[in-house]
Protein backbone atom coordinates (compact mmCIF):
# COMPACT_ATOMS: atom_id res chain seq x y z
CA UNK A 1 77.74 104.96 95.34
CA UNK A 2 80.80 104.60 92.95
CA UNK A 3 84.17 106.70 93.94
CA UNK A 4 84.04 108.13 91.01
CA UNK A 5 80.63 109.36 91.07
CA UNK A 6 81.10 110.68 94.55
CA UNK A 7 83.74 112.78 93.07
CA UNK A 8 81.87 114.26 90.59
CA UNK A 9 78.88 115.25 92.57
CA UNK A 10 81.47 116.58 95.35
CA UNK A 11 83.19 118.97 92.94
CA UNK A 12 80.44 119.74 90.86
CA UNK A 13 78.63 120.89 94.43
CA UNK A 14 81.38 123.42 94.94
CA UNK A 15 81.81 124.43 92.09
CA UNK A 16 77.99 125.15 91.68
CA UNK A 17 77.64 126.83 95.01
CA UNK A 18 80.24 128.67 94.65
CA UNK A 19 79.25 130.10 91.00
CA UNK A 20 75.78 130.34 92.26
CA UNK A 21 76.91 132.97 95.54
CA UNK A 22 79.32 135.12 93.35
CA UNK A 23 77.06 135.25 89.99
CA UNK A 24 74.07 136.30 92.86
CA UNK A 25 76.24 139.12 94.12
CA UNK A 26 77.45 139.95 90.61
CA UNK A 27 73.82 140.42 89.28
CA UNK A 28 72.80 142.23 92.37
CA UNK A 29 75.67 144.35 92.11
CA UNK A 30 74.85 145.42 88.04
CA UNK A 31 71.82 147.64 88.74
CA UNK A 32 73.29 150.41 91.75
CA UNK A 33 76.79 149.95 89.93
CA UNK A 34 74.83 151.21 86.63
CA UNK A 35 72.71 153.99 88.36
CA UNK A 36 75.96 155.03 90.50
CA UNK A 37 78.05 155.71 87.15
CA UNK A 38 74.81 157.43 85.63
CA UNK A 39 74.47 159.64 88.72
CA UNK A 40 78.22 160.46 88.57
CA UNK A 41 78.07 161.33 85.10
CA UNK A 42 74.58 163.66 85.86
CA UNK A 43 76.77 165.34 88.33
CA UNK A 44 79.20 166.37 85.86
CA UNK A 45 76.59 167.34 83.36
CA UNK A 46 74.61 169.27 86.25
CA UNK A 47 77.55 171.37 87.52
CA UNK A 48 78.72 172.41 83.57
CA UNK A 49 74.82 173.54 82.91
CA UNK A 50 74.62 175.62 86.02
CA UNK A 51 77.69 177.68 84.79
CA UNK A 52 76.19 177.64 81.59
CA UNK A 53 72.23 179.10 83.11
CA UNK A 54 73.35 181.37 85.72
CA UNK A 55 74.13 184.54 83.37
CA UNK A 56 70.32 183.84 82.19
CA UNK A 57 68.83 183.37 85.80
CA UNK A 58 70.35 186.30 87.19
CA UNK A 59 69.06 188.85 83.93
CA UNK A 60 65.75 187.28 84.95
CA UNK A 61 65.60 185.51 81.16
CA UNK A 62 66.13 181.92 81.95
CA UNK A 63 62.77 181.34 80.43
CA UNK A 64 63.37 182.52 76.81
CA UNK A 65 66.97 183.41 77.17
CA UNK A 66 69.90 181.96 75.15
CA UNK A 67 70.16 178.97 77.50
CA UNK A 68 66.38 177.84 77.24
CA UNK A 69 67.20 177.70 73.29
CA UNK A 70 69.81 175.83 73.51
CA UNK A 71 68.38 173.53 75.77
CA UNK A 72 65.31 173.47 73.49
CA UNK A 73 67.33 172.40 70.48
CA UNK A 74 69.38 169.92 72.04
CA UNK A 75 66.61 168.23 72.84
CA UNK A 76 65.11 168.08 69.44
CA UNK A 77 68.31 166.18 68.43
CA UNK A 78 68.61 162.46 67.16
CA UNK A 79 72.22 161.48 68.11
CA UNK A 80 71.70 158.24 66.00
CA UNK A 81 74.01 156.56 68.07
CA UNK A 82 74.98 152.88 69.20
CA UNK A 83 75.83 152.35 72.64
CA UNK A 84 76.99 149.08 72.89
CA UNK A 85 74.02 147.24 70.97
CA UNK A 86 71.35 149.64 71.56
CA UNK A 87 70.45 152.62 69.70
CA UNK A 88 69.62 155.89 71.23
CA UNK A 89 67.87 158.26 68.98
CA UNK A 90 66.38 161.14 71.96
CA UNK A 91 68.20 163.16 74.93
CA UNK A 92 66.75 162.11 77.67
CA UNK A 93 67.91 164.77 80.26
CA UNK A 94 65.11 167.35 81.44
CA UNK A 95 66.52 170.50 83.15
CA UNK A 96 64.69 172.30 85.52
CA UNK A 97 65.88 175.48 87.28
CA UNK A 98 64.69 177.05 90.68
CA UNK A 99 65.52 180.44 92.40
CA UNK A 100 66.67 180.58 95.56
CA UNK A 101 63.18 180.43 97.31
CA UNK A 102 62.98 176.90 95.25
CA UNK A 103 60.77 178.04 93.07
CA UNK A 104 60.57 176.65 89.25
CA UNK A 105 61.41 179.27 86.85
CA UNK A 106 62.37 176.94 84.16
CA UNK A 107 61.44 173.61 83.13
CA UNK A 108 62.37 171.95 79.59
CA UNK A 109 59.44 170.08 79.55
CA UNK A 110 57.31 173.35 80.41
CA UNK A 111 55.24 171.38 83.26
CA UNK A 112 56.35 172.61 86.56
CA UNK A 113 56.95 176.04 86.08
CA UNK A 114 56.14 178.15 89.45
CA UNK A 115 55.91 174.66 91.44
CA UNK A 116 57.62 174.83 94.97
CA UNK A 117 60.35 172.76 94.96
CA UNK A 118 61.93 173.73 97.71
CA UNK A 119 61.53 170.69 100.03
CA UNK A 120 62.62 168.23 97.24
CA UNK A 121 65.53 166.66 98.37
CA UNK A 122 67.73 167.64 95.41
CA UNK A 123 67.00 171.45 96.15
CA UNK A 124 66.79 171.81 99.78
CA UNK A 125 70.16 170.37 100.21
CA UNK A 126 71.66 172.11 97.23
CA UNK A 127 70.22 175.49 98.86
CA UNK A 128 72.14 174.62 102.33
CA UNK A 129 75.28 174.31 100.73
CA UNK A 130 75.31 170.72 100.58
CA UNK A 131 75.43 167.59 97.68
CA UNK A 132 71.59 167.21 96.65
CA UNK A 133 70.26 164.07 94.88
CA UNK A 134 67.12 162.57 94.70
CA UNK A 135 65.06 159.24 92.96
CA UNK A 136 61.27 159.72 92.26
CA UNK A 137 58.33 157.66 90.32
CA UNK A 138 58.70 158.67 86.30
CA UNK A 139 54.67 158.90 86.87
CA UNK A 140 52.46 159.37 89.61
CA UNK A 141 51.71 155.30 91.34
CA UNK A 142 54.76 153.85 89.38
CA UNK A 143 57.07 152.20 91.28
CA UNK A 144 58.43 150.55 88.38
CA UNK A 145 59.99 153.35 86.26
CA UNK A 146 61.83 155.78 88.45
CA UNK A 147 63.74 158.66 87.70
CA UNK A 148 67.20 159.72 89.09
CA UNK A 149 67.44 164.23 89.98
CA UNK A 150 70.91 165.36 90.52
CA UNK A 151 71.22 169.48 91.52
CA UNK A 152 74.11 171.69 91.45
CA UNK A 153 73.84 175.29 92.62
CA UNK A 154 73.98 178.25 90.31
CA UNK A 155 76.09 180.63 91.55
CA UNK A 156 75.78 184.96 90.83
CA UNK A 157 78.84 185.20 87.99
CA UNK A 158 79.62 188.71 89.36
CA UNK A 159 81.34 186.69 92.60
CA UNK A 160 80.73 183.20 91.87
CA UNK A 161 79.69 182.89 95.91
CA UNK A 162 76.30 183.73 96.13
CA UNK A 163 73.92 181.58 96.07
CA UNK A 164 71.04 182.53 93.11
CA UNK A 165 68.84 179.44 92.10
CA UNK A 166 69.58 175.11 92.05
CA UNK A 167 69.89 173.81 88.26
CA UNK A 168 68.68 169.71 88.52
CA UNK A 169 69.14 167.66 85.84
CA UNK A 170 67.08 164.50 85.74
CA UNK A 171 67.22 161.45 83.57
CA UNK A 172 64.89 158.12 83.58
CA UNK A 173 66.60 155.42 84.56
CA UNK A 174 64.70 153.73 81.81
CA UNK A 175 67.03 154.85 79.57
CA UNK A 176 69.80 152.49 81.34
CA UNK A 177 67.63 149.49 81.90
CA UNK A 178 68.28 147.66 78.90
CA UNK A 179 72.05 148.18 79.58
CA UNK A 180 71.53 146.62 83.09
CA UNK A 181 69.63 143.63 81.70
CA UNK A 182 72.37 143.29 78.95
CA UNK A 183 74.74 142.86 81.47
CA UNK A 184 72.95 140.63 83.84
CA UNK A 185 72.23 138.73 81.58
CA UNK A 186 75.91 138.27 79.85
CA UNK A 187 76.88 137.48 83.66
CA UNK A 188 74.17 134.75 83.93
CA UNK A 189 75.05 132.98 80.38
CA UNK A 190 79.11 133.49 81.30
CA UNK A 191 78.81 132.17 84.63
CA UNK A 192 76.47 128.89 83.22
CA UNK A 193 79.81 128.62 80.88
CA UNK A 194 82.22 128.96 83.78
CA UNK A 195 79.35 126.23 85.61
CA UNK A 196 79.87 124.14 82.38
CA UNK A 197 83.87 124.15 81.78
CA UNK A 198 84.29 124.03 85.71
CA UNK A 199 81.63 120.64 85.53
CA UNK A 200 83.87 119.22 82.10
CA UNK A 201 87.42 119.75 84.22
CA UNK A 202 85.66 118.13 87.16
CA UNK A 203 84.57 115.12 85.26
CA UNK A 204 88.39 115.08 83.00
CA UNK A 205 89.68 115.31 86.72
CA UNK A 206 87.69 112.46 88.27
CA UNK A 207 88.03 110.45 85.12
CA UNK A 208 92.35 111.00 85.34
CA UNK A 209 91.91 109.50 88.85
CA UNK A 210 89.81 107.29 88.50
CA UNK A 211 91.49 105.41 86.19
CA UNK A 212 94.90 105.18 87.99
CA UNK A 213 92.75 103.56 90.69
CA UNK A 214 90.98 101.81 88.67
CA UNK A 215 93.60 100.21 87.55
CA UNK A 216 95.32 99.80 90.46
CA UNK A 217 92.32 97.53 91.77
CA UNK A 218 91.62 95.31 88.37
CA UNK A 219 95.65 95.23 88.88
CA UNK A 220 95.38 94.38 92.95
CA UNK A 221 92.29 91.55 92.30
CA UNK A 222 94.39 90.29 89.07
CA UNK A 223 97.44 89.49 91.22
CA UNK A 224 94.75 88.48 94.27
CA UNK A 225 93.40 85.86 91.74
CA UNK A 226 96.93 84.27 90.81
CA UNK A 227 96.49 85.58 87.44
CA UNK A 228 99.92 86.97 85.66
CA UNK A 229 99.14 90.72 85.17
CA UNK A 230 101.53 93.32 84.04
CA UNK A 231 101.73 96.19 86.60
CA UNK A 232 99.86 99.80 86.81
CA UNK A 233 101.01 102.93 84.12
CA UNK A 234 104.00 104.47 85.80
CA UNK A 235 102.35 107.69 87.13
CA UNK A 236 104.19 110.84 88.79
CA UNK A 237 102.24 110.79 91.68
CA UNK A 238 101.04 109.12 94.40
CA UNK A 239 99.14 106.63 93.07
CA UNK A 240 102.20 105.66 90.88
CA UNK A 241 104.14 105.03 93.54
CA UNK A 242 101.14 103.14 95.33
CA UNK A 243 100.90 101.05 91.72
CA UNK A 244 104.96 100.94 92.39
CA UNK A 245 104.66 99.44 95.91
CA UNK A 246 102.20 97.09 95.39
CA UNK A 247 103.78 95.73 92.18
CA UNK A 248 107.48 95.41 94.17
CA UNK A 249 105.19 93.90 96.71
CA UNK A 250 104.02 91.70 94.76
CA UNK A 251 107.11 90.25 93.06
CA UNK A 252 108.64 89.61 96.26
CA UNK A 253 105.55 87.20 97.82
CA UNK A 254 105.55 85.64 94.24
CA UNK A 255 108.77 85.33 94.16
CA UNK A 256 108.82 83.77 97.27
CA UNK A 257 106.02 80.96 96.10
CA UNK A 258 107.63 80.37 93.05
CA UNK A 259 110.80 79.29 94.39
CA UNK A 260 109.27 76.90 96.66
CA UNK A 261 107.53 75.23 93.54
CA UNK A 262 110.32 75.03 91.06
CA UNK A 263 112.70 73.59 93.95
CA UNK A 264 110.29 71.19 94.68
CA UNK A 265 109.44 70.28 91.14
CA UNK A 266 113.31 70.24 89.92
CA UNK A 267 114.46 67.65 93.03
CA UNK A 268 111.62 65.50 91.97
CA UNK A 269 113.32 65.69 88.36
CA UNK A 270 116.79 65.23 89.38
CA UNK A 271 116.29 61.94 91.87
CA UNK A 272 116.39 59.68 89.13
CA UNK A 273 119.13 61.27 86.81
CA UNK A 274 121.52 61.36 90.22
CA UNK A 275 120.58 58.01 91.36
CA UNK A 276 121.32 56.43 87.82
CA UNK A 277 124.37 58.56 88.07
CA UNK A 278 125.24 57.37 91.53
CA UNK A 279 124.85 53.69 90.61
CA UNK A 280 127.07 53.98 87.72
CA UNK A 281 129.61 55.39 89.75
CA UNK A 282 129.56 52.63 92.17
CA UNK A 283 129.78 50.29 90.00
CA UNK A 284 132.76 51.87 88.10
CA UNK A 285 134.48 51.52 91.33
CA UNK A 286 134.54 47.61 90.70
CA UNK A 287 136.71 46.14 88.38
CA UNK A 288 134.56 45.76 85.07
CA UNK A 289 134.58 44.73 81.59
CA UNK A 290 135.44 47.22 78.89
CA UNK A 291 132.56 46.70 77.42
CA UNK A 292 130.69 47.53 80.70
CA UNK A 293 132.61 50.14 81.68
CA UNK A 294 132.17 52.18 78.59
CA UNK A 295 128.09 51.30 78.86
CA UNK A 296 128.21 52.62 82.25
CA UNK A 297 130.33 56.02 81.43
CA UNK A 298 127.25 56.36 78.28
CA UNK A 299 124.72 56.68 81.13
CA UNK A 300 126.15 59.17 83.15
CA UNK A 301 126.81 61.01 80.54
CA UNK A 302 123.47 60.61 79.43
CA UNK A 303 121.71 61.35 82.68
CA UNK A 304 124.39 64.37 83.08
CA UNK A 305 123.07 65.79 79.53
CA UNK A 306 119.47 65.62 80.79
CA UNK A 307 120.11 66.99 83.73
CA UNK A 308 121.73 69.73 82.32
CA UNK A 309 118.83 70.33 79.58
CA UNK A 310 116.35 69.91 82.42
CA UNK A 311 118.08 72.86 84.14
CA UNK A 312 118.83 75.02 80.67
CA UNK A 313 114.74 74.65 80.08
CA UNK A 314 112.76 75.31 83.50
CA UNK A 315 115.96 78.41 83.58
CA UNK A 316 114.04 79.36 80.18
CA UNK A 317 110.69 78.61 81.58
CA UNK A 318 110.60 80.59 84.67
CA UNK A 319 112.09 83.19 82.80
CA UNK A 320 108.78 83.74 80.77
CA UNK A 321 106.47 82.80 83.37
CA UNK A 322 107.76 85.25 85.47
CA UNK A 323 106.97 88.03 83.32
CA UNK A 324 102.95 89.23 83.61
CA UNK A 325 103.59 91.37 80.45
CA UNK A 326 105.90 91.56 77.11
CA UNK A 327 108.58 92.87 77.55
CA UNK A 328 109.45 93.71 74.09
CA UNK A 329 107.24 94.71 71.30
CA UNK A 330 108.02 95.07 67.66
CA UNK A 331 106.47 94.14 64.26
CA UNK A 332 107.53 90.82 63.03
CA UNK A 333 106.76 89.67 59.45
CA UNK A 334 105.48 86.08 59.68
CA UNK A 335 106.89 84.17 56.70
CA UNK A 336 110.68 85.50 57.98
CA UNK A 337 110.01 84.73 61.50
CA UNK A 338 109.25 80.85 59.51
CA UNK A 339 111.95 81.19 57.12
CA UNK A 340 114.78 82.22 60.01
CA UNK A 341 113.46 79.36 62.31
CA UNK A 342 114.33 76.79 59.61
CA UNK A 343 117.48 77.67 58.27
CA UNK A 344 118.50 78.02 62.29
CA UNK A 345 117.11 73.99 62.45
CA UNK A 346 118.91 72.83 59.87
CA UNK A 347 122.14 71.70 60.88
CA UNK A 348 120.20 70.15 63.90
CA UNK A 349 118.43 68.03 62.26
CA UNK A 350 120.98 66.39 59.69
CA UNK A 351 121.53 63.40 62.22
CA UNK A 352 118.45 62.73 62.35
CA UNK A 353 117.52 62.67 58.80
CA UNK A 354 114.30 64.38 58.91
CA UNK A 355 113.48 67.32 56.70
CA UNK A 356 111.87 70.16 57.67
CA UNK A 357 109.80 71.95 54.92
CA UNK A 358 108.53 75.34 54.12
CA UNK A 359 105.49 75.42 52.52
CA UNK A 360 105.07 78.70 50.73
CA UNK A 361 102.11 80.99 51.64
CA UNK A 362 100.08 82.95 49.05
CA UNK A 363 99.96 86.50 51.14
CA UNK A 364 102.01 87.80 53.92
CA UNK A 365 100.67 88.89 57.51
CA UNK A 366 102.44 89.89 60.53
CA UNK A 367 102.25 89.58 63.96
CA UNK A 368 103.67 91.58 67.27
CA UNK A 369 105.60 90.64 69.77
CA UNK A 370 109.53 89.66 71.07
CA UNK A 371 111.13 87.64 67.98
CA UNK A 372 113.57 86.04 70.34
CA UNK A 373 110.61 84.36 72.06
CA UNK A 374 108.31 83.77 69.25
CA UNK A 375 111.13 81.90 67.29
CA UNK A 376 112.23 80.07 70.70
CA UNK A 377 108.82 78.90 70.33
CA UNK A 378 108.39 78.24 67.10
CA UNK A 379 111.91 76.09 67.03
CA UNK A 380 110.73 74.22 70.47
CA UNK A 381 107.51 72.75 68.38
CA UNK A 382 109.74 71.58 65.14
CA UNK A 383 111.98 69.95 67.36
CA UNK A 384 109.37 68.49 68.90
CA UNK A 385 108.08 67.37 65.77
CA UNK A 386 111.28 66.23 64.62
CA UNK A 387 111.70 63.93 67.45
CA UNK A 388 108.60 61.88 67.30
CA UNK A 389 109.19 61.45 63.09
CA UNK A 390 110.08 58.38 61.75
CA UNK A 391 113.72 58.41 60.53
CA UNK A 392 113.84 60.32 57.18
CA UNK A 393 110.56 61.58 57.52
CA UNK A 394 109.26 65.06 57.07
CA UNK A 395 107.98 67.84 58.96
CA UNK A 396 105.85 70.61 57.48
CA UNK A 397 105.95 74.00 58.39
CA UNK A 398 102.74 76.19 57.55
CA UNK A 399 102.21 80.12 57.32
CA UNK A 400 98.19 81.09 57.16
CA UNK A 401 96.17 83.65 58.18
CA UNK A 402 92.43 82.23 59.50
CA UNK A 403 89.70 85.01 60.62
CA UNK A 404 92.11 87.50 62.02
CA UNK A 405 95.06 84.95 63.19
CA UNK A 406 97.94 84.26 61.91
CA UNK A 407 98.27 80.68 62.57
CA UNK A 408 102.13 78.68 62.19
CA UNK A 409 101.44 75.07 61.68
CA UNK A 410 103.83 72.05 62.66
CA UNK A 411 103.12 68.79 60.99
CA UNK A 412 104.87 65.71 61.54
CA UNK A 413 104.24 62.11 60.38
CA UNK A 414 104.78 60.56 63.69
CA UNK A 415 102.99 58.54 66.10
CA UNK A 416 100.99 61.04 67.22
CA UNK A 417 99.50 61.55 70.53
CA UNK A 418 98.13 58.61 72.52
CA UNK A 419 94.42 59.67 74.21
CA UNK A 420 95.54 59.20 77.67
CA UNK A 421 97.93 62.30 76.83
CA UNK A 422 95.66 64.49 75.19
CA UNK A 423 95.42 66.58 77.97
CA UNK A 424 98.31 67.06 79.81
CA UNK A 425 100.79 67.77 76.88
CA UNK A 426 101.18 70.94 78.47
CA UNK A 427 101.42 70.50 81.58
CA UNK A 428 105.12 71.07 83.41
CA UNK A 429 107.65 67.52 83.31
CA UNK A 430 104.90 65.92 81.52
CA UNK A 431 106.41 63.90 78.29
CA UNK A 432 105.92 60.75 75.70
CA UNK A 433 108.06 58.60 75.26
CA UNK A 434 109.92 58.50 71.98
CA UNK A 435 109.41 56.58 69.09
CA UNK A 436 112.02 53.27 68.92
CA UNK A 437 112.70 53.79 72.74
CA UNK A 438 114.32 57.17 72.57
CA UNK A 439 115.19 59.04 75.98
CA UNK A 440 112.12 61.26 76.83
CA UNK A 441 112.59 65.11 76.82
CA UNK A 442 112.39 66.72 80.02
CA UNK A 443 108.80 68.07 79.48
CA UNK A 444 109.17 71.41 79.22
CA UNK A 445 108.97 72.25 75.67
CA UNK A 446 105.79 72.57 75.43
CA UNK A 447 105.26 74.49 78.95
CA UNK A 448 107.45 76.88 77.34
CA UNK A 449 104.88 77.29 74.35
CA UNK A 450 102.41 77.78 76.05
CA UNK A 451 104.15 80.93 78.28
CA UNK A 452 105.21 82.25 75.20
CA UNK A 453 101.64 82.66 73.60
CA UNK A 454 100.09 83.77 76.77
CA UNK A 455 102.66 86.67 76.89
CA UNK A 456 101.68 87.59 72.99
CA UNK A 457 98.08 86.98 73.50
CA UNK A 458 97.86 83.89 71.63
CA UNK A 459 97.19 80.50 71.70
CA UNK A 460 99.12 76.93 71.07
CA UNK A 461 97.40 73.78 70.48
CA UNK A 462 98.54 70.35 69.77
CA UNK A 463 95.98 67.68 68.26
CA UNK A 464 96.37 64.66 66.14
CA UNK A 465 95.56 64.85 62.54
CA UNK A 466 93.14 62.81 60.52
CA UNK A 467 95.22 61.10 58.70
CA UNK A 468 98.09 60.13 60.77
CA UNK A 469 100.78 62.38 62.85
CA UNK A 470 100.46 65.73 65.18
CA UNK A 471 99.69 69.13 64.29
CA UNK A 472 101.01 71.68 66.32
CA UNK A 473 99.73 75.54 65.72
CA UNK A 474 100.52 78.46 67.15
CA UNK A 475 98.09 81.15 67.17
CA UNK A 476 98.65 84.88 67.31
CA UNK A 477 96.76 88.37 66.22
CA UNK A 478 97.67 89.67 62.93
CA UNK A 479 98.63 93.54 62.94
């Protein structure tokens, strides 16, 4: 099973267990919380009526007094009123009064008059001085629909101590159920919400960590496979300064490897230039010729000028092949990146009588990347092209845009490039010989190129055309 997955499940498991415990004791907790705020409020209600009956009870009228009126009427009432989202058009209360034997003398339903109620809960306990409640069946064998009997104790008003008959009030609990279902149920559909947003977090959560380590991996089997890379996202954290770690790690093993190569490759380069150097030098210690003597000074020269643009290019070289990423990004407009390469050329190639030309474009594109390199680039294939032209030849310089790529195209008129050659052009030291028996390059031109349009995420290419000469193109994503 994925990491990521694992994650998921794991916090999602928590989270649901969790919700699931406290919405259970939540929903649980909605009924006796209701019925414990109705029986506080019957209390109140209770106490305020037996104040209100007692003057009635005690004249022996509590039947058809004042208070049974007013009880009567109040209970004929529609309040027409919205409690929360449910209407309530009756009074639900039912008073019923007992003297202090427990016996009914009053009932405002007019069912239980003369009953004994003296061992109902409500009533013996109010009669002994003491808090009496009670919870019966609304009907007889219902065990559904109960309803809740609160008492308070009427008291004689003449001392307000003695003891004269128990007022209950009683009220269905019925009446509250749809409240208590309202709320369970709003605590059910909130908690699947909290479920829900708790689930989305977990997943943004897994999916913010997951990809730091994702891409520290695709980052750590990148570098494993030799293949340049740049390094993780800087993070805050700790996988950022894992990502750090491994790419400081990293630079100093390749680091390490690379050295060994390029010392190895540039003392294979520099034998002969030193040996023709050290020959020369020897023999200048002889007495020679003038004519000799200035030959011999032309080679070391020479060999000292390729040494030096031997150095000056793999210098160049590692530089780009060192990086795994671009260091630079901006939006380059292609026919100026042509036009500046060119009128930077030209004074280079006067000697050699070759004439570099722009051929105009009929739309403009442009590309993204470092200019510096790009036009390095670019200026590395013209020379290139200038080198193997006949003398007073021309070199053509191309702007297009092909099927998403913008595409620069060097043609020369040279000798083109012999099949033996066709595939190692870009490979490091490789090079042709010139045309007429010029000096080769050092054969890392091209090298260079190629760097350069792996960095931008494009391509260079260097075939033979049709009808005589090379054709050079560099290919790169239009933006």
């Amino acid at each position: 099973m994925r990491l990521g997955l694992k994650l998921v499940l794991g916090f999602f498991l928590i989270v649901g267990i969790a919700a699931f415990f406290v919405m259970r004791v939540f929903v649980n907790e909605v009924k006796p919380g209701v019925r414990q705020a109705m029986e506080s409020t019957l209390v109140d209600a209770a106490n305020m009526l037996a104040e209100m009956a007692a003057d009635d009870l005690k004249a022996g009228r509590i039947a058809d007094g004042a208070f049974a009126g007013n009880v009567a009427q109040a209970q004929q009432r529609d309040p027409k009123a919205w409690v929360w989202r449910f209407q309530k058009r009756s009074v639900d209360y039912r008073v019923t009064v007992t003297d202090a034997r427990g016996q009914v003398v009053f009932d405002s339903q007019g069912r239980d008059v003369g009953r004994d109620n003296s061992r109902w809960n409500d009533v013996y306990r109010t009669l002994r001085g003491e808090y009496g409640a009670r919870s019966s069946a609304e009907s007889p064998g219902d065990a559904t629909n109960t309803v809740m009997h609160v008492a308070a104790p009427i008291y004689d008003p003449g001392d307000g101590r003695t003891l004269i008959g128990v007022l209950t009030l009683s009220q269905p609990n019925r009446s509250i159920e749809p409240f208590i279902v309202a709320s369970q149920r709003s605590i059910l559909l909130q908690g699947a919400w909290l479920i829900g947003i708790s689930a989305l977090i977990g997943v943004v959560m897994t999916w913010w960590l997951m990809r730091g380590i994702g891409g520290l991996n695709r980052y750590a089997q990148a570098v494993s496979a030799g293949e340049p890379v740049p390094p993780p996202r800087p993070r805050a954290d700790e996988i950022g300064d894992l990502g750090r770690a491994l790419e400081t790690m990293r630079r100093k093993l390749q680091g390490k490897a690379y050295v060994e190569q390029y010392v190895q490759s540039l003392t294979h380069e520099m034998k002969s230039p030193l040996a023709a150097i050290r020959g020369a030098a020897e023999l200048l210690q002889e007495p020679l010729p003038e004519a000799d003597r200035q030959r011999f000074v032309r080679n070391i020269r020479t060999q000292e000028h390729r040494l030096t643009e031997t150095i000056d290019k793999l210098l160049a070289l590692a530089e780009v092949e060192q990086h795994g990423w671009l260091q630079r990004r901006e939006r380059i407009d292609a026919a100026t990146l042509a036009d500046d390469v060119v009128l930077g050329l030209d004074a280079q190639l006067t000697p050699h009588g070759v004439e570099v030309v722009r051929v105009p474009q009929a739309g403009m594109w442009a590309v993204e990347g470092d200019v510096f390199l790009l036009r390095r680039a670019l200026g590395n294939l013209i020379d290139n092209a200038v080198a193997f032209s006949p003398p007073a030849g021309t070199v053509e310089l191309v702007v297009e845009q092909v099927e998403g790529q913008v595409r620069f195209i060097v043609r020369d008129r040279g000798p083109g490039i012999p099949d033996y050659a066709q595939e190692r052009v870009f490979e490091r030291f490789y090079s042709l010989p010139r045309p007429e028996g010029g000096q080769r390059s050092s054969g890392l031109g091209l090298p260079f190129v190629r760097e350069v349009m792996r960095l931008h995420g494009g391509e260079a290419s260097l075939a033979n055309r049709p009808d005589g000469g090379a054709e050079a193109v560099l290919s790169l994503p239009v933006v």
